[in-house]
PDB file of N, CA and C in Angstrom:
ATOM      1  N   UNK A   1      28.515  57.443  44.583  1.00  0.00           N
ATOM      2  CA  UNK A   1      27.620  58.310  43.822  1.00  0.00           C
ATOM      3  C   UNK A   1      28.085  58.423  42.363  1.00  0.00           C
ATOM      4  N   UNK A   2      29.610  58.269  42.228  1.00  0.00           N
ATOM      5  CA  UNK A   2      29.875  58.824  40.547  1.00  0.00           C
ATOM      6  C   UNK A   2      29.417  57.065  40.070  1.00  0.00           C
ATOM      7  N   UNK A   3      29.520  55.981  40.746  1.00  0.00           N
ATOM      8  CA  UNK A   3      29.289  54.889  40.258  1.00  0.00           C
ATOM      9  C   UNK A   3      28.302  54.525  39.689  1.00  0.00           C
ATOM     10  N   UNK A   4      27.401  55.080  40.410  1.00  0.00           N
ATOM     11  CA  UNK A   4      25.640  55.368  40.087  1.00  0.00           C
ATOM     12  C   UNK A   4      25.427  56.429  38.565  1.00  0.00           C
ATOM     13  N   UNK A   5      26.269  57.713  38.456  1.00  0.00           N
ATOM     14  CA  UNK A   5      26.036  58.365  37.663  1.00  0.00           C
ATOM     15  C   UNK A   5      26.702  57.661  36.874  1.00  0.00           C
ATOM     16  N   UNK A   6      27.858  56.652  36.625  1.00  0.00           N
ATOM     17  CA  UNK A   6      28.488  56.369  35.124  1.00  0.00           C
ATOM     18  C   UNK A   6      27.472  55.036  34.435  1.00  0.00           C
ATOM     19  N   UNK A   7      26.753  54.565  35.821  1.00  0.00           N
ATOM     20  CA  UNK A   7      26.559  53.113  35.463  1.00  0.00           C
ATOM     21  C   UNK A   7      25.076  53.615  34.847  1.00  0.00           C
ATOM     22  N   UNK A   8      24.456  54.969  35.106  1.00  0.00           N
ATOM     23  CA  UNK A   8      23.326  55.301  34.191  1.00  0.00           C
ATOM     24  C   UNK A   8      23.082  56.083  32.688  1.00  0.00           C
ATOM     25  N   UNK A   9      24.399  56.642  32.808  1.00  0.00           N
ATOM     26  CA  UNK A   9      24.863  57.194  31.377  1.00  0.00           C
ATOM     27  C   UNK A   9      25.108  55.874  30.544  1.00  0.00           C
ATOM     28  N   UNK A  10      25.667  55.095  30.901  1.00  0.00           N
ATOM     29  CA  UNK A  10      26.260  53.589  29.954  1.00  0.00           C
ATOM     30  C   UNK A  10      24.862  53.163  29.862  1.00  0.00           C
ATOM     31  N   UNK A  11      23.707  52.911  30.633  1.00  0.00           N
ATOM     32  CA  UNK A  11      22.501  52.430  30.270  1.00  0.00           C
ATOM     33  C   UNK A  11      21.837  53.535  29.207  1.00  0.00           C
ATOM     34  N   UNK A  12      21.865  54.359  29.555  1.00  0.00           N
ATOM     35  CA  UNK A  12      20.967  55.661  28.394  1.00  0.00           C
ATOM     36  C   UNK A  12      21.915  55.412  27.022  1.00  0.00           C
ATOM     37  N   UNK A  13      23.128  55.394  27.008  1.00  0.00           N
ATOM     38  CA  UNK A  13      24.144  55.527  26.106  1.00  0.00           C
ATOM     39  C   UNK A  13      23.771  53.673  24.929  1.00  0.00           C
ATOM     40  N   UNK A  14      24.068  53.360  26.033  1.00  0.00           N
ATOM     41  CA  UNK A  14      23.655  51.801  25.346  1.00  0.00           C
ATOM     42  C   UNK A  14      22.221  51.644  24.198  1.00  0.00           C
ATOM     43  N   UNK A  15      21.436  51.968  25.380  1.00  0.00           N
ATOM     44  CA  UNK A  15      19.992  52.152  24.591  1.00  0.00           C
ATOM     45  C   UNK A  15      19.716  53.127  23.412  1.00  0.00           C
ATOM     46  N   UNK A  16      20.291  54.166  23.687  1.00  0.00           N
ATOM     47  CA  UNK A  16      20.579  55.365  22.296  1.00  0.00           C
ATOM     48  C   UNK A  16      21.069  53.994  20.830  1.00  0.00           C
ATOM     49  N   UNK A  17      22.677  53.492  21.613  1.00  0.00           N
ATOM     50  CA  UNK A  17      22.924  52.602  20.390  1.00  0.00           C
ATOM     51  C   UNK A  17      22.339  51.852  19.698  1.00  0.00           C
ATOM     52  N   UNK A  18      21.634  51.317  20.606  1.00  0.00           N
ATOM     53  CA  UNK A  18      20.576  49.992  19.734  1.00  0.00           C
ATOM     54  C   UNK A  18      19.689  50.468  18.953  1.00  0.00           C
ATOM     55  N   UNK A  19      19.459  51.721  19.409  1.00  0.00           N
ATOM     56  CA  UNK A  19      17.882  52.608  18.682  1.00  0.00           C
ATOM     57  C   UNK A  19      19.008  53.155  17.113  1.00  0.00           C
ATOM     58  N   UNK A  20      19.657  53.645  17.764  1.00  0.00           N
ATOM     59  CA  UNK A  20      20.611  54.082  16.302  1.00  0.00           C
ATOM     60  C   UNK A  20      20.632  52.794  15.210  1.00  0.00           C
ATOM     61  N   UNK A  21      21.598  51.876  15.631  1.00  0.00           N
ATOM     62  CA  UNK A  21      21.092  50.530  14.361  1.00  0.00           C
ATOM     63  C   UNK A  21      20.492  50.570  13.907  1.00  0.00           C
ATOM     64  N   UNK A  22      19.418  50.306  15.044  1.00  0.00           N
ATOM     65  CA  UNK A  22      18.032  49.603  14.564  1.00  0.00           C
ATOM     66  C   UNK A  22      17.346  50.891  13.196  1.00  0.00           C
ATOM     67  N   UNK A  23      17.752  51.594  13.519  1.00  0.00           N
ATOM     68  CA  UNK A  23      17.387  52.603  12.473  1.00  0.00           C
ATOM     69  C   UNK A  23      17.817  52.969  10.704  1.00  0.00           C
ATOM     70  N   UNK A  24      18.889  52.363  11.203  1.00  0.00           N
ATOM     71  CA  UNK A  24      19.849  52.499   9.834  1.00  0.00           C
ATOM     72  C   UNK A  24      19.505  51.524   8.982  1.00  0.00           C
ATOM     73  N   UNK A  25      18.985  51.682   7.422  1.00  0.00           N
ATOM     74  CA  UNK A  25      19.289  51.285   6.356  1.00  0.00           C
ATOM     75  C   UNK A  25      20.093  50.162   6.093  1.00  0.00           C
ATOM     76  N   UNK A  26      19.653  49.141   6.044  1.00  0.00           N
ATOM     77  CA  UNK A  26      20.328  47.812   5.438  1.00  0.00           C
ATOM     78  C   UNK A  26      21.706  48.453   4.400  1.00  0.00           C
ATOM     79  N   UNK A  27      22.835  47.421   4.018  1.00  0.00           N
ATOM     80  CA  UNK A  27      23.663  47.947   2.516  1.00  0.00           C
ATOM     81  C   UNK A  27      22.528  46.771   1.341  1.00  0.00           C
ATOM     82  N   UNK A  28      21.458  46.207   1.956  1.00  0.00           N
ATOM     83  CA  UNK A  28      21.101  45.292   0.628  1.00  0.00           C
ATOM     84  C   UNK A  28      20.194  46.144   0.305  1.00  0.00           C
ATOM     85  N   UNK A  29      19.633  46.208  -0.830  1.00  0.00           N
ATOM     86  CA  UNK A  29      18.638  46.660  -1.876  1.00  0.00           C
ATOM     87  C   UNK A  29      17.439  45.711  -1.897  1.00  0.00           C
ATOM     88  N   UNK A  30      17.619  44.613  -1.735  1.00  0.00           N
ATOM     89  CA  UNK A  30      16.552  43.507  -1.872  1.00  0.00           C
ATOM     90  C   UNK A  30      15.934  43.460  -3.008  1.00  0.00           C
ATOM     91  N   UNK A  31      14.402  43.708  -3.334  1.00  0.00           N
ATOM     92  CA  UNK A  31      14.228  43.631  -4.799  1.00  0.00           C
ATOM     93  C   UNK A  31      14.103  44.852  -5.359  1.00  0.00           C
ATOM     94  N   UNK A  32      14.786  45.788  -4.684  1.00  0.00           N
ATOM     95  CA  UNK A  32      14.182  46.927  -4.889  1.00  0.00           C
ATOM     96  C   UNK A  32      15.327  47.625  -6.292  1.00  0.00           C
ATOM     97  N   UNK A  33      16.062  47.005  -6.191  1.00  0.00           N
ATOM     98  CA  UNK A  33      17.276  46.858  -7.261  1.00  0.00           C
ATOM     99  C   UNK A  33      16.464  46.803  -8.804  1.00  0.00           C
ATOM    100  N   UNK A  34      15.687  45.501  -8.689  1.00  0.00           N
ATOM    101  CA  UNK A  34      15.160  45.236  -9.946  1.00  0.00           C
ATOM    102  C   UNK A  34      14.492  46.522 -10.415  1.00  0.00           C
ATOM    103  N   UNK A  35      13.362  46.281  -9.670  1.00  0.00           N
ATOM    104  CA  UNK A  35      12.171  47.528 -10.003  1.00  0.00           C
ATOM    105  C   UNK A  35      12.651  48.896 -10.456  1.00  0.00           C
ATOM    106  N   UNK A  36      13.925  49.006 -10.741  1.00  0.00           N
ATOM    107  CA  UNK A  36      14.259  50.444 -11.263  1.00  0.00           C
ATOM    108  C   UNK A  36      14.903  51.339  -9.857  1.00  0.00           C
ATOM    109  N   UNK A  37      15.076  52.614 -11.278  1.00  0.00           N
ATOM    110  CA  UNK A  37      14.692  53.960  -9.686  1.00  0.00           C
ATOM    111  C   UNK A  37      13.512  54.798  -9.660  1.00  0.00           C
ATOM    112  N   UNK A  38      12.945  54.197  -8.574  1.00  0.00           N
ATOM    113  CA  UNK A  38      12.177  54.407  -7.909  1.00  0.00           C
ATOM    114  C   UNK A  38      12.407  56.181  -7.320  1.00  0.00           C
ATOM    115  N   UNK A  39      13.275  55.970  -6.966  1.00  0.00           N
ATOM    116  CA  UNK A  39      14.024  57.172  -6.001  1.00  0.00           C
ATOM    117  C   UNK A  39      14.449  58.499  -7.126  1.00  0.00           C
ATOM    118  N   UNK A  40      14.411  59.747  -6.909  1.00  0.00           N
ATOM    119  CA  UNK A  40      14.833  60.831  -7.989  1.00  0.00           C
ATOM    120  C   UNK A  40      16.712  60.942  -7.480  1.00  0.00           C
ATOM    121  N   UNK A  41      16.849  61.733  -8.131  1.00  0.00           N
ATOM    122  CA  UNK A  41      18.591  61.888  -8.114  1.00  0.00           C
ATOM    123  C   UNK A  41      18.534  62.632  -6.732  1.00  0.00           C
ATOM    124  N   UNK A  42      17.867  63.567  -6.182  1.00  0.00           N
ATOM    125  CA  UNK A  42      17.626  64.764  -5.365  1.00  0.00           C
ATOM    126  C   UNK A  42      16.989  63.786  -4.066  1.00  0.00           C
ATOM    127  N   UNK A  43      16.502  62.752  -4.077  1.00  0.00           N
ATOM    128  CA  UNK A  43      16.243  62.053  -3.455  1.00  0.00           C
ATOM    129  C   UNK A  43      17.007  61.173  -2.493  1.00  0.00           C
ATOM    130  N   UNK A  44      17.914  60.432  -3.507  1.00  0.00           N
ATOM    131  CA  UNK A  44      18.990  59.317  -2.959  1.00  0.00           C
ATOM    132  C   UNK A  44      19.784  60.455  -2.434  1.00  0.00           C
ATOM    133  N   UNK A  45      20.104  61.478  -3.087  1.00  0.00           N
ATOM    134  CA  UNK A  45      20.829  62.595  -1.933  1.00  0.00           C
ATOM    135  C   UNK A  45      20.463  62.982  -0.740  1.00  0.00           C
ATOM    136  N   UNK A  46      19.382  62.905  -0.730  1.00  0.00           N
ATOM    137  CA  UNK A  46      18.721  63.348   0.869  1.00  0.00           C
ATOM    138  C   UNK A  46      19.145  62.193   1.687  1.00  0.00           C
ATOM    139  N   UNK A  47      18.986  60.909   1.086  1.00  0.00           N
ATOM    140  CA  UNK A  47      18.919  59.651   1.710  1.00  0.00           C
ATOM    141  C   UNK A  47      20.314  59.522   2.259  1.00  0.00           C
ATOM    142  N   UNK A  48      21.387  59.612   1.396  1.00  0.00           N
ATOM    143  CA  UNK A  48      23.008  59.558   1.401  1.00  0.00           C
ATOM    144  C   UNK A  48      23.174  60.478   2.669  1.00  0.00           C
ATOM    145  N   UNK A  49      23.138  61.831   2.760  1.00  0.00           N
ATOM    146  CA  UNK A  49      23.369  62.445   3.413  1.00  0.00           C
ATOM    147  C   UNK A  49      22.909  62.104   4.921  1.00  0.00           C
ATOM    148  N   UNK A  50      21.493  61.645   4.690  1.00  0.00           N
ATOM    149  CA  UNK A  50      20.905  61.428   5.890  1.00  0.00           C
ATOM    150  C   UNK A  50      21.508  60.245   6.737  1.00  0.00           C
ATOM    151  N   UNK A  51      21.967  59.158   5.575  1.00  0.00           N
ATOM    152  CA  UNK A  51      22.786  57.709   6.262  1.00  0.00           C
ATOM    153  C   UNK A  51      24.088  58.179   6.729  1.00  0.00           C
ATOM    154  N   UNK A  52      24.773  59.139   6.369  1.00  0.00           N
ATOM    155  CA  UNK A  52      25.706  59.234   6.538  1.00  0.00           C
ATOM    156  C   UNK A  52      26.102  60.237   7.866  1.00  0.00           C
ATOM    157  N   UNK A  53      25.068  60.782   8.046  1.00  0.00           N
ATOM    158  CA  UNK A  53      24.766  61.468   9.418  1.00  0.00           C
ATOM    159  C   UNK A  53      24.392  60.666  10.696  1.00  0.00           C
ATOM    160  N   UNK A  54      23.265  59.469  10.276  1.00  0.00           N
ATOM    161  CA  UNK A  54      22.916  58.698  11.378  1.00  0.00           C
ATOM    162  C   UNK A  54      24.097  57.517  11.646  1.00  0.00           C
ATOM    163  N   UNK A  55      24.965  57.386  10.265  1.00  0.00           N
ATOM    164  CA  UNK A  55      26.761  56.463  10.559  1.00  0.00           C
ATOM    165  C   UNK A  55      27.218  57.556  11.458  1.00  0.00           C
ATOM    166  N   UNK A  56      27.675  58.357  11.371  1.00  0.00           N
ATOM    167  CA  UNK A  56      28.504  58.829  11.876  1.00  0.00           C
ATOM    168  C   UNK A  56      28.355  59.395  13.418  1.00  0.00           C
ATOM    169  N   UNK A  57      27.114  59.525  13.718  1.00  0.00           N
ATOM    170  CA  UNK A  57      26.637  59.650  15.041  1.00  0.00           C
ATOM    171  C   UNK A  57      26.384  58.325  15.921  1.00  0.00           C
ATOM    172  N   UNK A  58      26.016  57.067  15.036  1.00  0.00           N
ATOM    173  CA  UNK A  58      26.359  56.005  15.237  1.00  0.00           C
ATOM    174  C   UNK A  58      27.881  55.934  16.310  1.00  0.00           C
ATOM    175  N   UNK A  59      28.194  55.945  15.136  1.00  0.00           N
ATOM    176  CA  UNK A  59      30.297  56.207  15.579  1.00  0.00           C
ATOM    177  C   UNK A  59      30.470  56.397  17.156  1.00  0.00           C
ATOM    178  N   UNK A  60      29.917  57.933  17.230  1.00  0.00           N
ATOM    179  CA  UNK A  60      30.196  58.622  18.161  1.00  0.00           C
ATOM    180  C   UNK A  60      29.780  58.251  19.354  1.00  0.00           C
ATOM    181  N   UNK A  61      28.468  57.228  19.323  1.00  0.00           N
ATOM    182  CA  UNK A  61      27.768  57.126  20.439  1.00  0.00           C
ATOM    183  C   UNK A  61      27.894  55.569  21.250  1.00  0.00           C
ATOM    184  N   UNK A  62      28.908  55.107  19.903  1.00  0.00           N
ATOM    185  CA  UNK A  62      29.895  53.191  20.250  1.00  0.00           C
ATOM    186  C   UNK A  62      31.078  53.541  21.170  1.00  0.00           C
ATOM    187  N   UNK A  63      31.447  54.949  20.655  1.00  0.00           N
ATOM    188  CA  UNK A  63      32.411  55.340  20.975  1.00  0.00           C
ATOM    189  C   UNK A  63      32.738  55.857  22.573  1.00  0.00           C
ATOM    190  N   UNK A  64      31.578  56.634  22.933  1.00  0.00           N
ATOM    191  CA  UNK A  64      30.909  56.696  24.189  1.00  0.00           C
ATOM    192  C   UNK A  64      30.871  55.736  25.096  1.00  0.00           C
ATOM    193  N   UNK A  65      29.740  55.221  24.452  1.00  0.00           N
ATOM    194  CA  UNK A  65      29.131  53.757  25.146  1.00  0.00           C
ATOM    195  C   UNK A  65      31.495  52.861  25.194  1.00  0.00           C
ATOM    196  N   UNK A  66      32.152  52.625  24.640  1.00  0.00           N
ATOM    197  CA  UNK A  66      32.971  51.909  25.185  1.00  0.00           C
ATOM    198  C   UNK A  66      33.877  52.573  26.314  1.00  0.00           C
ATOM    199  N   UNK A  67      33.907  54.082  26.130  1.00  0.00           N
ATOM    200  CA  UNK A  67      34.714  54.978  27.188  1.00  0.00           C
ATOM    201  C   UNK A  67      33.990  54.366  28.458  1.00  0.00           C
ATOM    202  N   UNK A  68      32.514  54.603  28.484  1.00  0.00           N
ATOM    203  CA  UNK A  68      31.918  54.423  29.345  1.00  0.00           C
ATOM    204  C   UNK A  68      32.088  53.378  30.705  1.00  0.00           C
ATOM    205  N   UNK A  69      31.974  52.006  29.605  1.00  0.00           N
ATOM    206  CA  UNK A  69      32.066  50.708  29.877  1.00  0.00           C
ATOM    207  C   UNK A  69      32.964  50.439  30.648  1.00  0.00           C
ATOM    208  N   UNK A  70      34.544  51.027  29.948  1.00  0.00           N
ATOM    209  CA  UNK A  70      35.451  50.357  30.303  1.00  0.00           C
ATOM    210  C   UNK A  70      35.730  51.505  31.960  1.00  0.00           C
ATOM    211  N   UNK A  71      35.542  52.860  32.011  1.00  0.00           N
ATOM    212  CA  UNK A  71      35.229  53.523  33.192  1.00  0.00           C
ATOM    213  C   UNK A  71      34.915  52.678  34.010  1.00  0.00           C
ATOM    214  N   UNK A  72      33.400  52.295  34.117  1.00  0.00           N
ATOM    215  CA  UNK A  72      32.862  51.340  35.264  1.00  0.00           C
ATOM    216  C   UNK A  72      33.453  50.776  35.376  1.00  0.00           C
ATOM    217  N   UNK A  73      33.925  49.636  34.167  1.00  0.00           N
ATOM    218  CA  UNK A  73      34.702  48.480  34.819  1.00  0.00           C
ATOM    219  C   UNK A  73      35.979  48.772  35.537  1.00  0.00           C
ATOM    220  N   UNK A  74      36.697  50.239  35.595  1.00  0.00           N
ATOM    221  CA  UNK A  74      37.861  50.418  36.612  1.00  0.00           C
ATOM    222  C   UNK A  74      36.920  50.555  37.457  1.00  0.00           C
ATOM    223  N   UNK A  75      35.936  51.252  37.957  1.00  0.00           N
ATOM    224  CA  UNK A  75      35.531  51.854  38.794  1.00  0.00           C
ATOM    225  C   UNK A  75      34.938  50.319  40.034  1.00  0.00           C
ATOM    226  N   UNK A  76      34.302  49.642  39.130  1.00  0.00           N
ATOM    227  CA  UNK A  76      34.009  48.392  39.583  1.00  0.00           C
ATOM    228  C   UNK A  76      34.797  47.348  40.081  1.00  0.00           C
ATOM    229  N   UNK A  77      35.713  47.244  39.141  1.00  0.00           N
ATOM    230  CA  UNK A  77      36.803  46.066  39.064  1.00  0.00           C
ATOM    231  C   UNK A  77      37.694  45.907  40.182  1.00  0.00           C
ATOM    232  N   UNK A  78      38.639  46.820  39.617  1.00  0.00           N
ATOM    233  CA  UNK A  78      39.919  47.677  39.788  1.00  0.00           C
ATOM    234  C   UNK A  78      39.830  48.041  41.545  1.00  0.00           C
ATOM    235  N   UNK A  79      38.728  48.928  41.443  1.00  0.00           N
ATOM    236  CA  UNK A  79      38.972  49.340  43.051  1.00  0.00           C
ATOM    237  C   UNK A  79      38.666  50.756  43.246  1.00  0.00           C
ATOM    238  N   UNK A  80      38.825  51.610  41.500  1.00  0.00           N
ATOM    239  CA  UNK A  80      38.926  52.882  41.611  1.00  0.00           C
ATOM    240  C   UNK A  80      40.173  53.483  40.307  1.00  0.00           C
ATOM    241  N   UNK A  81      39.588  54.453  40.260  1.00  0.00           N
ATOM    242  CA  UNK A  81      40.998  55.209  39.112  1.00  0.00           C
ATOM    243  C   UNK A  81      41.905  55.215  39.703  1.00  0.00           C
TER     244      UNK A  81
END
């Protein structure tokens, strides 16, 4: 039964991660460099703050997802804790 509960948290956990990426802000600018700023000062702050919230929860949720992983794999592997 806990095998079942770790091996579905690592699937929810996993899928959270990919959605997190997939979300985050490139570091390239593309052409958006040229064209000026576009963006106000009060703006790129919202933006900063906001990347730096969805990094860092990022973090937390790789971080998870490997506790996770490597759990099952005792749980799987191994034989048991």
């Amino acid at each position: 039964m806990f095998t079942i509960i770790v091996a579905v948290l690592d699937i929810i956990v996993c899928i959270a991660l990919v959605i997190l990426v997939i979300f985050q802000e490139g570091n390239d600018k593309g052409l958006g460099v040229i064209g000026g700023g576009a963006d106000t000062f009060f703006g790129k702050e919202k933006g900063r703050t906001m990347d730096n919230k969805l990094k860092l929860f990022t973090t937390v949720i790789a971080i998870a997802f490997t506790v996770l992983t490597v759990l099952l794999f005792r749980i799987l592997a191994v034989g048991g804790l």
